[in-house]
C-alpha atoms as a PDB file:
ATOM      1  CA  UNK A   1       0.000   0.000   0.000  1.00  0.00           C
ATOM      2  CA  UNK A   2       1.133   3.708  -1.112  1.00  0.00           C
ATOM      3  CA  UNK A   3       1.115   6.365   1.188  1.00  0.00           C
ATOM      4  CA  UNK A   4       0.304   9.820  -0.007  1.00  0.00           C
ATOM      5  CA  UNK A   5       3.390  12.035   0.088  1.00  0.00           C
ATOM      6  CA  UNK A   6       3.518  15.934   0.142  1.00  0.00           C
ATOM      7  CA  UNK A   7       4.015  15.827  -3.572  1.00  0.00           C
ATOM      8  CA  UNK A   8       0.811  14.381  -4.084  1.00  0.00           C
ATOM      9  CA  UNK A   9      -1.231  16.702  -2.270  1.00  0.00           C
ATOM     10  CA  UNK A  10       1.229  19.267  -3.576  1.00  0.00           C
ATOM     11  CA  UNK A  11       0.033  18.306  -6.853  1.00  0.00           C
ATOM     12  CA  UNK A  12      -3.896  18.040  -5.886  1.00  0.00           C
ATOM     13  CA  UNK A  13      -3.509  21.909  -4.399  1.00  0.00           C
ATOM     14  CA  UNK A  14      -1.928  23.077  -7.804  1.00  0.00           C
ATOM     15  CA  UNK A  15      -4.559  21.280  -9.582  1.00  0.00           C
ATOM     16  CA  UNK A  16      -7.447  22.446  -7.554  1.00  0.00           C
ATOM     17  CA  UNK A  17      -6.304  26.027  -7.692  1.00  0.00           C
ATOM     18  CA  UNK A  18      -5.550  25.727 -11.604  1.00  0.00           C
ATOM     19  CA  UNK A  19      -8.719  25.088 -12.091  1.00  0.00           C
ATOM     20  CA  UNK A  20     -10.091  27.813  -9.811  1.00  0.00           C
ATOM     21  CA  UNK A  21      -8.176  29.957 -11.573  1.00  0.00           C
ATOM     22  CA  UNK A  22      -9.040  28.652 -15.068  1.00  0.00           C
ATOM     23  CA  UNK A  23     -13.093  29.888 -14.297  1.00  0.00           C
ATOM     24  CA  UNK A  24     -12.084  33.365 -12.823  1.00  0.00           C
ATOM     25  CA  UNK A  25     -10.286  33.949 -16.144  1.00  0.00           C
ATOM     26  CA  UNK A  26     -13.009  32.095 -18.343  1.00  0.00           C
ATOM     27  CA  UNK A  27     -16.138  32.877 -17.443  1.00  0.00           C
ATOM     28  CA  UNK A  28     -18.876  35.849 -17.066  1.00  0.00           C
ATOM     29  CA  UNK A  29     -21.171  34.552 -14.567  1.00  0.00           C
ATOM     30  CA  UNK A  30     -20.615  36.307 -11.293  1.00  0.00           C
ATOM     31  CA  UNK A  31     -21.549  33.132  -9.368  1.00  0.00           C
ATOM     32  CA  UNK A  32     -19.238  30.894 -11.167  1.00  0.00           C
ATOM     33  CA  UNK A  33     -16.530  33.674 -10.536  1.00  0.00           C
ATOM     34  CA  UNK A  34     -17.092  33.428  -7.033  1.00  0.00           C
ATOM     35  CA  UNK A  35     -17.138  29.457  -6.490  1.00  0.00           C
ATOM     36  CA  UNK A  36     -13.684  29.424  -8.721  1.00  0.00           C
ATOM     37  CA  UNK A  37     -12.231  31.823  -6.023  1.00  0.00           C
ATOM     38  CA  UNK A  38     -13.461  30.061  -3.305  1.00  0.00           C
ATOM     39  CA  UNK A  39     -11.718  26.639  -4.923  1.00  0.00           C
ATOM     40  CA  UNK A  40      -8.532  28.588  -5.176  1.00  0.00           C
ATOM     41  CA  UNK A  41      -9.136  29.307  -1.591  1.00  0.00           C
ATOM     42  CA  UNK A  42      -9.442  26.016  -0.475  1.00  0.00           C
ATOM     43  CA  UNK A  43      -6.436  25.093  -2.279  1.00  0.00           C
ATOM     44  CA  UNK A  44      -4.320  27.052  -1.010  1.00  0.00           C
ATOM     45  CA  UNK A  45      -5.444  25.627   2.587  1.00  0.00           C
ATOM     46  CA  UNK A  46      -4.956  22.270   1.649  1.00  0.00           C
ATOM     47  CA  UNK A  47      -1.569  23.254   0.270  1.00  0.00           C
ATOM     48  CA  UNK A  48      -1.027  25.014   3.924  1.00  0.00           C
ATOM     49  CA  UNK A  49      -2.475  22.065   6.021  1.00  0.00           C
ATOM     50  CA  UNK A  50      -0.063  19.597   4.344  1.00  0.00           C
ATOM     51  CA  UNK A  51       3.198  21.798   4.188  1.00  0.00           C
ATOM     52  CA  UNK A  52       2.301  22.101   7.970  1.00  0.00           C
ATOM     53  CA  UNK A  53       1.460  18.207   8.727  1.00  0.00           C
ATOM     54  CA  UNK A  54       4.664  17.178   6.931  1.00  0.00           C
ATOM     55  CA  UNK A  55       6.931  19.669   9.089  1.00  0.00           C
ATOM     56  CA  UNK A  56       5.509  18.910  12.260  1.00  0.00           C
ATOM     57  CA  UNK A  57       4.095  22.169  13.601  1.00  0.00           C
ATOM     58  CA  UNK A  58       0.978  23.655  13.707  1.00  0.00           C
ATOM     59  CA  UNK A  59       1.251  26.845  12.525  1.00  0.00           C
ATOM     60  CA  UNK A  60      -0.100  26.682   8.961  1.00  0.00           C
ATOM     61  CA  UNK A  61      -3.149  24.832  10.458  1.00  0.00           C
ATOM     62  CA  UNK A  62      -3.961  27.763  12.719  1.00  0.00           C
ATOM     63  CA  UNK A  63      -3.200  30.082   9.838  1.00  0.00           C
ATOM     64  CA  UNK A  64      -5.516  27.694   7.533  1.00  0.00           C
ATOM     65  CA  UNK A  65      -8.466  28.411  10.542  1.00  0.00           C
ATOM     66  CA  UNK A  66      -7.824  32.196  10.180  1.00  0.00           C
ATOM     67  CA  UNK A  67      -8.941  32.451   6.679  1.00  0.00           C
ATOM     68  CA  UNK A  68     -11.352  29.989   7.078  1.00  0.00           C
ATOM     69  CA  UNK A  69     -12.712  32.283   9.318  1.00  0.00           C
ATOM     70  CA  UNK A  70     -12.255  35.722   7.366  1.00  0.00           C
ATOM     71  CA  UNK A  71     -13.856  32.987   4.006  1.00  0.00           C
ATOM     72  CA  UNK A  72     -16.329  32.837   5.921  1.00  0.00           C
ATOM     73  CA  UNK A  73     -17.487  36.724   6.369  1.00  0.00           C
ATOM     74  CA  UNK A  74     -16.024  37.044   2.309  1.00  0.00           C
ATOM     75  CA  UNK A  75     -19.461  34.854   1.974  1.00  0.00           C
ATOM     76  CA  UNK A  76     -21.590  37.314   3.387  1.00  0.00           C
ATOM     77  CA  UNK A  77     -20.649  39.929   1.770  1.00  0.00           C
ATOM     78  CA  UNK A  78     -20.051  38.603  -1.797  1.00  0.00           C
ATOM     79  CA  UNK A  79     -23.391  36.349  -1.831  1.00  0.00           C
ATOM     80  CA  UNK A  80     -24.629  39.684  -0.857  1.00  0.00           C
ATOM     81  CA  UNK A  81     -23.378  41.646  -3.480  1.00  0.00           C
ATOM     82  CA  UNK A  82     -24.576  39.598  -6.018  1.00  0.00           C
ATOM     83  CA  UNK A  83     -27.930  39.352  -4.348  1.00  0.00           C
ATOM     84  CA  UNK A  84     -27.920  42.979  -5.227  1.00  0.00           C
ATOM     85  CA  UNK A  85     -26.728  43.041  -8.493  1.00  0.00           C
ATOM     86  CA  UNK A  86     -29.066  40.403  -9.816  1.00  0.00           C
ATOM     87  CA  UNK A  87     -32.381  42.208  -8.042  1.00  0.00           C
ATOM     88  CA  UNK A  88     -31.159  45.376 -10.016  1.00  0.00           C
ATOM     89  CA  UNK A  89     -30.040  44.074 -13.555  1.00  0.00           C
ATOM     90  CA  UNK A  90     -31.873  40.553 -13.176  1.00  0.00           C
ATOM     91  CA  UNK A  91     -28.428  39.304 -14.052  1.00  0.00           C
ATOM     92  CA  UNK A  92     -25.089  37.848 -12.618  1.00  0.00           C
ATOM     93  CA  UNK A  93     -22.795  38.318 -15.567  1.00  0.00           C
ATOM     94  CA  UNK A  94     -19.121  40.464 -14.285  1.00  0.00           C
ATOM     95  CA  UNK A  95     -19.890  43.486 -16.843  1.00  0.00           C
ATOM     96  CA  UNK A  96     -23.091  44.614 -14.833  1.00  0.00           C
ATOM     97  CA  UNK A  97     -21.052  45.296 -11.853  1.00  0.00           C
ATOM     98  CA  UNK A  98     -19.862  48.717 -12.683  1.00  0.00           C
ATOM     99  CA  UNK A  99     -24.321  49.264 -12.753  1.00  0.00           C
ATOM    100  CA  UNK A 100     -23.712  49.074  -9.126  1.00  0.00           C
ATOM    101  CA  UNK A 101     -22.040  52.447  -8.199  1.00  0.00           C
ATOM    102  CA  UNK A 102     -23.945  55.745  -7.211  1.00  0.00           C
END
């Protein structure tokens, strides 16, 4: 049996946030946008949680619960700019959010 190294989740983080990045720069739908930044996110904490597991401290962990935590309130406020955006334009797309300033 194989045990997975730090290169392999190494390689799972780049490929997660690849991806994230591939529908930032790909596509219009402000939704989309946001779930692709939130998988870049997430990669970059799995990329922190294994860089800290295979050196033996903790401190990437805590650092990984920290952003969690500041994801977390991102939510909020993104889910509730969109909100706004689509009850004003009745779209999502990324060229209606200039619409949004006074």
């Amino acid at each position: 049996m194989m045990r997975a190294g730090l290169e392999h989740y190494l390689v799972v983080s780049f490929l997660l946030f690849s991806l994230g990045l591939l529908g930032v720069v790909a596509r219009r739908n402000l939704l989309v946008v946001y779930m692709s930044l939130e998988l870049m996110l997430n990669a970059a904490n799995l990329a922190l949680v294994a860089m800290s597991r295979f050196n033996g401290n903790l401190d990437g962990q805590v650092l990984v619960f920290f952003i969690i935590t500041v994801a977390a309130a991102e939510v909020a406020v993104g889910l509730a700019l969109i909100v706004a955006l689509y009850r004003r334009r009745q779209s999502a797309h990324v060229e209606d959010l200039a619409s949004l300033k006074l």
